[in-house]
Structures are given as structure tokens and as C-alpha cells.
N, C-alpha and C. Protein backbone atom coordinates (compact mmCIF):
# COMPACT_ATOMS: atom_id res chain seq x y z
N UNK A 1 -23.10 -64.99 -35.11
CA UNK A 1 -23.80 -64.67 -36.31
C UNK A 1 -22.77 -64.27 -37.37
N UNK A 2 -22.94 -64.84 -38.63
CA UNK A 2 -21.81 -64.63 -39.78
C UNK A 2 -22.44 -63.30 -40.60
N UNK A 3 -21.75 -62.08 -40.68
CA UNK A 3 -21.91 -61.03 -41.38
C UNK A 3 -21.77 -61.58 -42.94
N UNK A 4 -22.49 -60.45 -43.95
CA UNK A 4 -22.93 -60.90 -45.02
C UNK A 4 -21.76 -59.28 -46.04
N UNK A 5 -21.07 -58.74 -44.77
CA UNK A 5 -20.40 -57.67 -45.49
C UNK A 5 -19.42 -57.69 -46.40
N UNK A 6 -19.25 -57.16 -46.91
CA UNK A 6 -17.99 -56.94 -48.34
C UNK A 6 -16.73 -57.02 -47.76
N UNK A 7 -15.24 -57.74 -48.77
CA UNK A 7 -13.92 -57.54 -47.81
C UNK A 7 -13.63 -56.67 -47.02
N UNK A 8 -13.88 -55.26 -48.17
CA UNK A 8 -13.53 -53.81 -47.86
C UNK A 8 -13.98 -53.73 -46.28
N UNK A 9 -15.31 -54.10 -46.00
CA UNK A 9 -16.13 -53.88 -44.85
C UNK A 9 -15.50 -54.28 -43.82
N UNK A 10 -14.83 -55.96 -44.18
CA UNK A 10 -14.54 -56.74 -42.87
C UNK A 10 -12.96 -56.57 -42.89
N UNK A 11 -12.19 -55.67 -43.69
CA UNK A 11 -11.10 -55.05 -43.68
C UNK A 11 -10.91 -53.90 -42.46
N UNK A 12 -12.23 -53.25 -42.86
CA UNK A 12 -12.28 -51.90 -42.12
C UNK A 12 -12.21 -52.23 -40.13
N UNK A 13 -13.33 -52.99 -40.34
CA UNK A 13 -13.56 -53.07 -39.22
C UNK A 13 -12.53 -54.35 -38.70
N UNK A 14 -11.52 -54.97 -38.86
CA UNK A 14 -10.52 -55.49 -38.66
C UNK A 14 -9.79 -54.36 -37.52
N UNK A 15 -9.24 -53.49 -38.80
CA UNK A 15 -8.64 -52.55 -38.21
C UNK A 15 -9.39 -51.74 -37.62
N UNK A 16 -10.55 -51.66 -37.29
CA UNK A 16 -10.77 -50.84 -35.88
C UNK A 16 -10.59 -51.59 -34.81
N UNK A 17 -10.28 -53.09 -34.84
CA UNK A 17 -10.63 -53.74 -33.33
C UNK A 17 -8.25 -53.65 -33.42
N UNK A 18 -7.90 -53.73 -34.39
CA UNK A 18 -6.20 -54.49 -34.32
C UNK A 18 -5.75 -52.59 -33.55
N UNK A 19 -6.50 -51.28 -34.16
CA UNK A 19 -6.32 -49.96 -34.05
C UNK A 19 -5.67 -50.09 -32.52
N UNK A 20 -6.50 -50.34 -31.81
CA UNK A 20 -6.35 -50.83 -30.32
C UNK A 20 -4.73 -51.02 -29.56
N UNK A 21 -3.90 -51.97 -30.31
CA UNK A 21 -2.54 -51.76 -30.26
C UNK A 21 -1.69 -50.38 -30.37
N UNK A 22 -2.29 -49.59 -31.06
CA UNK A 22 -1.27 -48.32 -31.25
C UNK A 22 -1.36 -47.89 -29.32
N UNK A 23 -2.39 -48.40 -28.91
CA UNK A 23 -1.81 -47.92 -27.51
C UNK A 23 -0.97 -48.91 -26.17
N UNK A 24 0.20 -49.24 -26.91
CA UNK A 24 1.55 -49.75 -26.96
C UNK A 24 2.25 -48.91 -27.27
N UNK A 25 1.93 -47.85 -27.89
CA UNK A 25 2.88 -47.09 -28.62
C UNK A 25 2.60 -45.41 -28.07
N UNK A 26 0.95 -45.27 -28.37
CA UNK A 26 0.27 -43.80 -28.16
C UNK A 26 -0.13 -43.72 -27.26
N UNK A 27 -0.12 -43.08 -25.80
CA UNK A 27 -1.23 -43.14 -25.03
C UNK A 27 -2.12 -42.28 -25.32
N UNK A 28 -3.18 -43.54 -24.45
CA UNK A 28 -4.47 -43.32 -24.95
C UNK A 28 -5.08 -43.83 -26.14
N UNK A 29 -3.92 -44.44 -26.67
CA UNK A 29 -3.99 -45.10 -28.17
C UNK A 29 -5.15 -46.27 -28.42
N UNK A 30 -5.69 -46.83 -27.11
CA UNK A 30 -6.12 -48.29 -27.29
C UNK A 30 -7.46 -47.36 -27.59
N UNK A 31 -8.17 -46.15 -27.00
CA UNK A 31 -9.16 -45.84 -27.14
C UNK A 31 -9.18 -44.74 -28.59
N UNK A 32 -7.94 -43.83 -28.67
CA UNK A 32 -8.22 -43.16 -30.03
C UNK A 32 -8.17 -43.73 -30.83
N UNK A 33 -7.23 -44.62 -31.52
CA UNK A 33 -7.45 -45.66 -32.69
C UNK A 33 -8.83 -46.08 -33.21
N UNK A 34 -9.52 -47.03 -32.53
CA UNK A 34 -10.64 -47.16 -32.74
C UNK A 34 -11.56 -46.20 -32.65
N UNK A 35 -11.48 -45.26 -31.98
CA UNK A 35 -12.15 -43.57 -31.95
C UNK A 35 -12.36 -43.22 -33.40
N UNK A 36 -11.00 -43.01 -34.17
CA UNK A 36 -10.82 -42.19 -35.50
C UNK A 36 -11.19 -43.02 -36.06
N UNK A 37 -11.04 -44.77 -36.49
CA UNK A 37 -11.51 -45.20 -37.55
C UNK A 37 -12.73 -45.13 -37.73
N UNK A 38 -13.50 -45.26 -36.09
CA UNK A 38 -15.06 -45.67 -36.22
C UNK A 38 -15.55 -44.21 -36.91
N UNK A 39 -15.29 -43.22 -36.51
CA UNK A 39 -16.16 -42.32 -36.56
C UNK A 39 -15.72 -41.80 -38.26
N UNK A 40 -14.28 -41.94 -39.01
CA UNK A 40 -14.47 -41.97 -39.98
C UNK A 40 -15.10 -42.58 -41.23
N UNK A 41 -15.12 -44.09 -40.57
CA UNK A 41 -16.34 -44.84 -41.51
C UNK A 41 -17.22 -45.54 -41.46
N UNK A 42 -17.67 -45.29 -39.69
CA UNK A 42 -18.85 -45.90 -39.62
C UNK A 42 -20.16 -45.53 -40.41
N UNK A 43 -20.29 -44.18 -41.37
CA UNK A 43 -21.19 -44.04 -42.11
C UNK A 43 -21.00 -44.72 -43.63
N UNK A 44 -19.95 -45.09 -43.89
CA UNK A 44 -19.95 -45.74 -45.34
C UNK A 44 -20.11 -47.51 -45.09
N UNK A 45 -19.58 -48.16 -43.81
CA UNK A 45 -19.91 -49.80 -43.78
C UNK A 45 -20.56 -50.04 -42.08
N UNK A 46 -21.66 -50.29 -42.22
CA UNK A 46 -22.34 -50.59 -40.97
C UNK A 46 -21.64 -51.53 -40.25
N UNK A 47 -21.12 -52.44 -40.66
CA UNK A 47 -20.25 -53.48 -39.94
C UNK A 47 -19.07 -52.62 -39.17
N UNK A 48 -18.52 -51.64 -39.51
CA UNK A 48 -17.52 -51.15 -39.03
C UNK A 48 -18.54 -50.04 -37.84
N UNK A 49 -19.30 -49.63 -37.96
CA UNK A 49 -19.85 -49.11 -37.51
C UNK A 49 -20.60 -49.63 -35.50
N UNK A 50 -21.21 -50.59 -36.41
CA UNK A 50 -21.40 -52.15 -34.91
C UNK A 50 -20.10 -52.45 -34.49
N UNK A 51 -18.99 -52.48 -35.45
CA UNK A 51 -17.83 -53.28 -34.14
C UNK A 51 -17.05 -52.19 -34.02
N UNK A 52 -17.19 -51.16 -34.50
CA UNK A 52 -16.45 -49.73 -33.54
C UNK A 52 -16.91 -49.13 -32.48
N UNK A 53 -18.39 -49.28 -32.46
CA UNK A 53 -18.64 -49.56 -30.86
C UNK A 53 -18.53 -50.33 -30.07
N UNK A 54 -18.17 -51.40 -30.28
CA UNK A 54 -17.87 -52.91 -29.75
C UNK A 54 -16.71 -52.52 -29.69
N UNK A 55 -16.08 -52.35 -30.32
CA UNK A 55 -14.38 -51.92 -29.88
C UNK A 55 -14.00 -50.53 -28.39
N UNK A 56 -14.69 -49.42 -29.00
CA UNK A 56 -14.88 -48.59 -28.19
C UNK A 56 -15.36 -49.20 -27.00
N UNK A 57 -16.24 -49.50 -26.46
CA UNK A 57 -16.60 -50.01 -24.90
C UNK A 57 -16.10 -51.34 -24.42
N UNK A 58 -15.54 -51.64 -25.63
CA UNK A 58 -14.70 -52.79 -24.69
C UNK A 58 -13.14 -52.05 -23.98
N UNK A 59 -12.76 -50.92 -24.70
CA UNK A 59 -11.50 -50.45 -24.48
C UNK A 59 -11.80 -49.21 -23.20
N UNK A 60 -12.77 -48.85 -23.42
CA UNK A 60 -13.30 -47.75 -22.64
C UNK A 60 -13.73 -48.80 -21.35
N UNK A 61 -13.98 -49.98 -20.85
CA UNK A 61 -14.31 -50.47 -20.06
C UNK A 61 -12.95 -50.95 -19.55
N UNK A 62 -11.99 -51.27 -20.41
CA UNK A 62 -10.92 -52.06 -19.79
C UNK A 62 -10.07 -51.16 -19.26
N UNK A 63 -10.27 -49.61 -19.85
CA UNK A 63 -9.71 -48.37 -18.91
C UNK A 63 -10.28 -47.66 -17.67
N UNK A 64 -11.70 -48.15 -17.15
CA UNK A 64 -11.96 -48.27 -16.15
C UNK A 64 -11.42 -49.16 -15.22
N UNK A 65 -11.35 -50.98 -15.98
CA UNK A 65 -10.91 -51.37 -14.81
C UNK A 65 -9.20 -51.38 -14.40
N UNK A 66 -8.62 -51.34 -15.54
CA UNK A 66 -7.43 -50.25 -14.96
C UNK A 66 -6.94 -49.58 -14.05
N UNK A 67 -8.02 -48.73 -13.95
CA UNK A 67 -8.23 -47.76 -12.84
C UNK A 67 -8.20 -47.84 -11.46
N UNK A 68 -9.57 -49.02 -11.37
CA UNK A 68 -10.02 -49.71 -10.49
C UNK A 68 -8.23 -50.65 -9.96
N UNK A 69 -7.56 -51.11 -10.49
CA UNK A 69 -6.49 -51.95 -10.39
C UNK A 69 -5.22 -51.37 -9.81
N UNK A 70 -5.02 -49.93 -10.59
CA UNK A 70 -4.20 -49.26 -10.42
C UNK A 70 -4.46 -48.69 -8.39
N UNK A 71 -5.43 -48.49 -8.33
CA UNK A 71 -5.83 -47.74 -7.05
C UNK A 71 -5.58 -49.46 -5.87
N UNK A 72 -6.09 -50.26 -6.53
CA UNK A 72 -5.53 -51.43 -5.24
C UNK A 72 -4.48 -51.78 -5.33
N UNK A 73 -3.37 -51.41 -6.24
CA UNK A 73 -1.96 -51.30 -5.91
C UNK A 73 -1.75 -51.32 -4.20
N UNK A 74 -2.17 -50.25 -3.95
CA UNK A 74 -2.60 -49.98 -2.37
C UNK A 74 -2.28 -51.23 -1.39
N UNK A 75 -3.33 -52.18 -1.90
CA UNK A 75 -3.78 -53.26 -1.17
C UNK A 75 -3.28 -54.49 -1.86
N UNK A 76 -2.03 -54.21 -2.90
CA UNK A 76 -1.30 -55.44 -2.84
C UNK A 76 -2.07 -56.41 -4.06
N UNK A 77 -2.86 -55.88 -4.76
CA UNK A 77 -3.67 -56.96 -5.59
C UNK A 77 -3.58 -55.88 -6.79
N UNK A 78 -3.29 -54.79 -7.07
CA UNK A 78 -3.79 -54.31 -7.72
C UNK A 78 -2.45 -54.49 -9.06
N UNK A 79 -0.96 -54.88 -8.72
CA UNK A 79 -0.38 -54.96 -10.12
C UNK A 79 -0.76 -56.55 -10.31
N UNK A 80 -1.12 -57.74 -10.08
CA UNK A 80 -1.35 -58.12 -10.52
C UNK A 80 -2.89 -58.78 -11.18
N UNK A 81 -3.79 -57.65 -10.83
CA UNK A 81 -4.57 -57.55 -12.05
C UNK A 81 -4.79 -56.62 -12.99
N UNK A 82 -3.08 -56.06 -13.35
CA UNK A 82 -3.34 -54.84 -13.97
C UNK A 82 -2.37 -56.01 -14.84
N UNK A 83 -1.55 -56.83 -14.87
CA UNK A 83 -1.24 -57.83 -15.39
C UNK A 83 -2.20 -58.72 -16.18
N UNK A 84 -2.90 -58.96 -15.22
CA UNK A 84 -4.16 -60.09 -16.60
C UNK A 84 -5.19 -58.88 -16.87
N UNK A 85 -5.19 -57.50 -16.94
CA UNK A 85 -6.12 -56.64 -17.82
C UNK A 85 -5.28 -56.75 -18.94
N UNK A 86 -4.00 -56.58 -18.87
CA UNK A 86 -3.04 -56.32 -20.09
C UNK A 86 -2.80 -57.33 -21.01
N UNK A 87 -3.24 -58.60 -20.30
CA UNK A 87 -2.96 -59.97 -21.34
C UNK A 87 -4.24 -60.09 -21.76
N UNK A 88 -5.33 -59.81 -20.86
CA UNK A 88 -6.96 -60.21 -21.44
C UNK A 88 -6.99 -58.88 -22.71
N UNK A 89 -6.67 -58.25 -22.59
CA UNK A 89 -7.00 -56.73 -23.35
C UNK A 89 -6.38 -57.27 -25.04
N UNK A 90 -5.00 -57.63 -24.81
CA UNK A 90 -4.40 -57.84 -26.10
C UNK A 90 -4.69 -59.49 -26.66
N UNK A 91 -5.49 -60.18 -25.56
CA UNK A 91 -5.58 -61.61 -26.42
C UNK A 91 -7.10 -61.31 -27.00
N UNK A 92 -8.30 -60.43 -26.06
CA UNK A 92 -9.53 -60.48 -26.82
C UNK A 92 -9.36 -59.91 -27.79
N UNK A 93 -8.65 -58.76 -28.01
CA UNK A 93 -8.65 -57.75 -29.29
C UNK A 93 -8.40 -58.51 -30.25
N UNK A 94 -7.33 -59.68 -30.22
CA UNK A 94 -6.63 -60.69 -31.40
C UNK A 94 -7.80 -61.18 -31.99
N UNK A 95 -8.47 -61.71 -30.74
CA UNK A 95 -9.82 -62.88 -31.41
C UNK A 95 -10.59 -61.80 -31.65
N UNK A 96 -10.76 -60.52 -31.32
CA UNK A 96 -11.87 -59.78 -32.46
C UNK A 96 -12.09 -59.75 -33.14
N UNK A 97 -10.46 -59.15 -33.70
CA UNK A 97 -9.94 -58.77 -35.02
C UNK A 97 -10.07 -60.02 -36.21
N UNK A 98 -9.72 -61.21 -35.68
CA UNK A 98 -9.24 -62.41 -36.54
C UNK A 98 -11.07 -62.96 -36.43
N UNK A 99 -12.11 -62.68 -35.77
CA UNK A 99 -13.30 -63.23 -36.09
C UNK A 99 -14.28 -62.07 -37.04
N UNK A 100 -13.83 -61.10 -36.60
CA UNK A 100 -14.42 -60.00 -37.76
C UNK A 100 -13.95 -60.23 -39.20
N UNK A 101 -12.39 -60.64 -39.45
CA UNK A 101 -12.35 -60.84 -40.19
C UNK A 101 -12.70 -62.10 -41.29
N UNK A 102 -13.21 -63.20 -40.59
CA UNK A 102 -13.77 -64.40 -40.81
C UNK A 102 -15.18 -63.93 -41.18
N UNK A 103 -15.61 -62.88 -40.52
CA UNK A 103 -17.09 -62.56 -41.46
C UNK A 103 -18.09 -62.75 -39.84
N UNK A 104 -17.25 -63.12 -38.84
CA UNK A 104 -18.27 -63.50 -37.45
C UNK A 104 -18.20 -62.28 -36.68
N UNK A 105 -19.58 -61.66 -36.69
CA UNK A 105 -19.60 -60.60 -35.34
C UNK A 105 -19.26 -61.04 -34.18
N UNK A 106 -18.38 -60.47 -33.91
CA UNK A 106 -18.05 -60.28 -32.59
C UNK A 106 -18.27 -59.61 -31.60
N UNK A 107 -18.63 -59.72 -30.22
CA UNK A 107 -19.33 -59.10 -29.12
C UNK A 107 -18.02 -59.60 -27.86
N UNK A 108 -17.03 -58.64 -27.30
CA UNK A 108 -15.87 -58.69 -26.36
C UNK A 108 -17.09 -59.05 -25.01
N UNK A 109 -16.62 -59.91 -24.22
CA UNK A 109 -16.84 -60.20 -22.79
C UNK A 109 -16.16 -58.76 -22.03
N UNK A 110 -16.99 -59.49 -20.54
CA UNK A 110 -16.24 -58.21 -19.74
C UNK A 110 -16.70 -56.51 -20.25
N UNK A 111 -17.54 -55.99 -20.91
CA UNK A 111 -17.99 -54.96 -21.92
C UNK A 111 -18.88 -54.42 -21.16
N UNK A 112 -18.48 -53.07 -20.76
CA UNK A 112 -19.83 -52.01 -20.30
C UNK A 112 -20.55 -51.25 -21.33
N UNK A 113 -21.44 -51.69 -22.14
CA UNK A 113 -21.73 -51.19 -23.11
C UNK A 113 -22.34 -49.68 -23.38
N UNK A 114 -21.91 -48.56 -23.00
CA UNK A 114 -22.31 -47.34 -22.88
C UNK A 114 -22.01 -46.65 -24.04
N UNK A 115 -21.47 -47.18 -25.75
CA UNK A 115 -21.75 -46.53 -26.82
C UNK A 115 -22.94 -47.41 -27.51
N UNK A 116 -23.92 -47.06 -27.75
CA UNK A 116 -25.20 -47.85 -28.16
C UNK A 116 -25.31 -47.67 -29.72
């Protein structure tokens, strides 16, 4: 579905899905980034608002399965799907970012949706 929002809008919410990268840098970053933008302007552009929760539970889900990955280390499987969490994590965020900004809502696969 093609959003009908203003640049400013599909600016904003750009950078809540690209925010995601600072955790490369911050830990915990993939989830505060998009944390602070959403909650600073999800009341002025609804679009940022819909894909900062879309951002949030896609990042909040991919740090569960993390988790889940990290613990079958154990059993020999677990670094390498902590390998394709890390490539799936930074290639969906790309196509978020670059379809939000095209004006197309975006909805991440793989998503436990528990911010409503």
C-alpha cells in the first residue's frame, strides 16, 4: 500500500527503520534508536508512528531470536544462525528504510508483533 504522507513524514520514518544501525556501534542500539525516534514523533506523523512499531518488533523479535541462537551455540548450529540473523537483520532494515521512503508501507517478515 503507497502512503499518501508528506517528505518530512517519509523522512522521519526512514530514519526510524536506518536508526537500527547505531546498534553496530551502541549496544542495544538496534532497539533504542528506533525507541527514541518513535516515541519522539510518533505523535506529530502517523506514518512514523505505524513504522516505529514495525521497526520496534521487528528488532525486538530479531533479539529474541538471537537469543534463541546464541544458546545453540551449545549444539553447534547456533553461530551460524546468529550469522544469517545478522545479514537478514541489516538487509530487511535496508529494504524498509528505502520502501518507506518510496512512500510504500512496509511490514518486516519474521515479526512478533507485540507493539500494537
Amino acid at each position: 500500500m503507497t502512503s499518501t504522507a508528506t517528505p518530512e513524514a517519509r523522512m522521519w520514518a526512514t530514519v526510524t527503520h536506518i536508526s537500527a544501525l547505531s546498534g553496530l556501534i551502541i549496544p542495544f542500539g538496534t532497539i533504542l534508536g528506533p525507541l527514541v525516534i518513535w516515541l519522539v514523533k510518533k505523535e506529530e506523523f502517523p506514518l512514523v508512528n505505524e513504522q516505529g512499531k514495525e521497526a520496534l518488533n521487528f528488532q525486538i523479535s530479531m533479539a529474541i531470536y538471537c537469543l534463541v541462537a546464541a544458546v545453540l551455540i551449545f549444539v553447534l548450529v547456533g553461530i551460524p544462525l546468529l550469522i544469517v540473523l545478522a545479514v537478514l537483520d541489516l538487509v530487511f532494515t535496508i529494504i524498509a528504510a528505502l520502501k518507506v521512503n518510496e512512500g510504500v508501507d512496509y511490514r518486516y517478515p519474521m515479526t512478533i508483533r507485540m507493539i500494537k
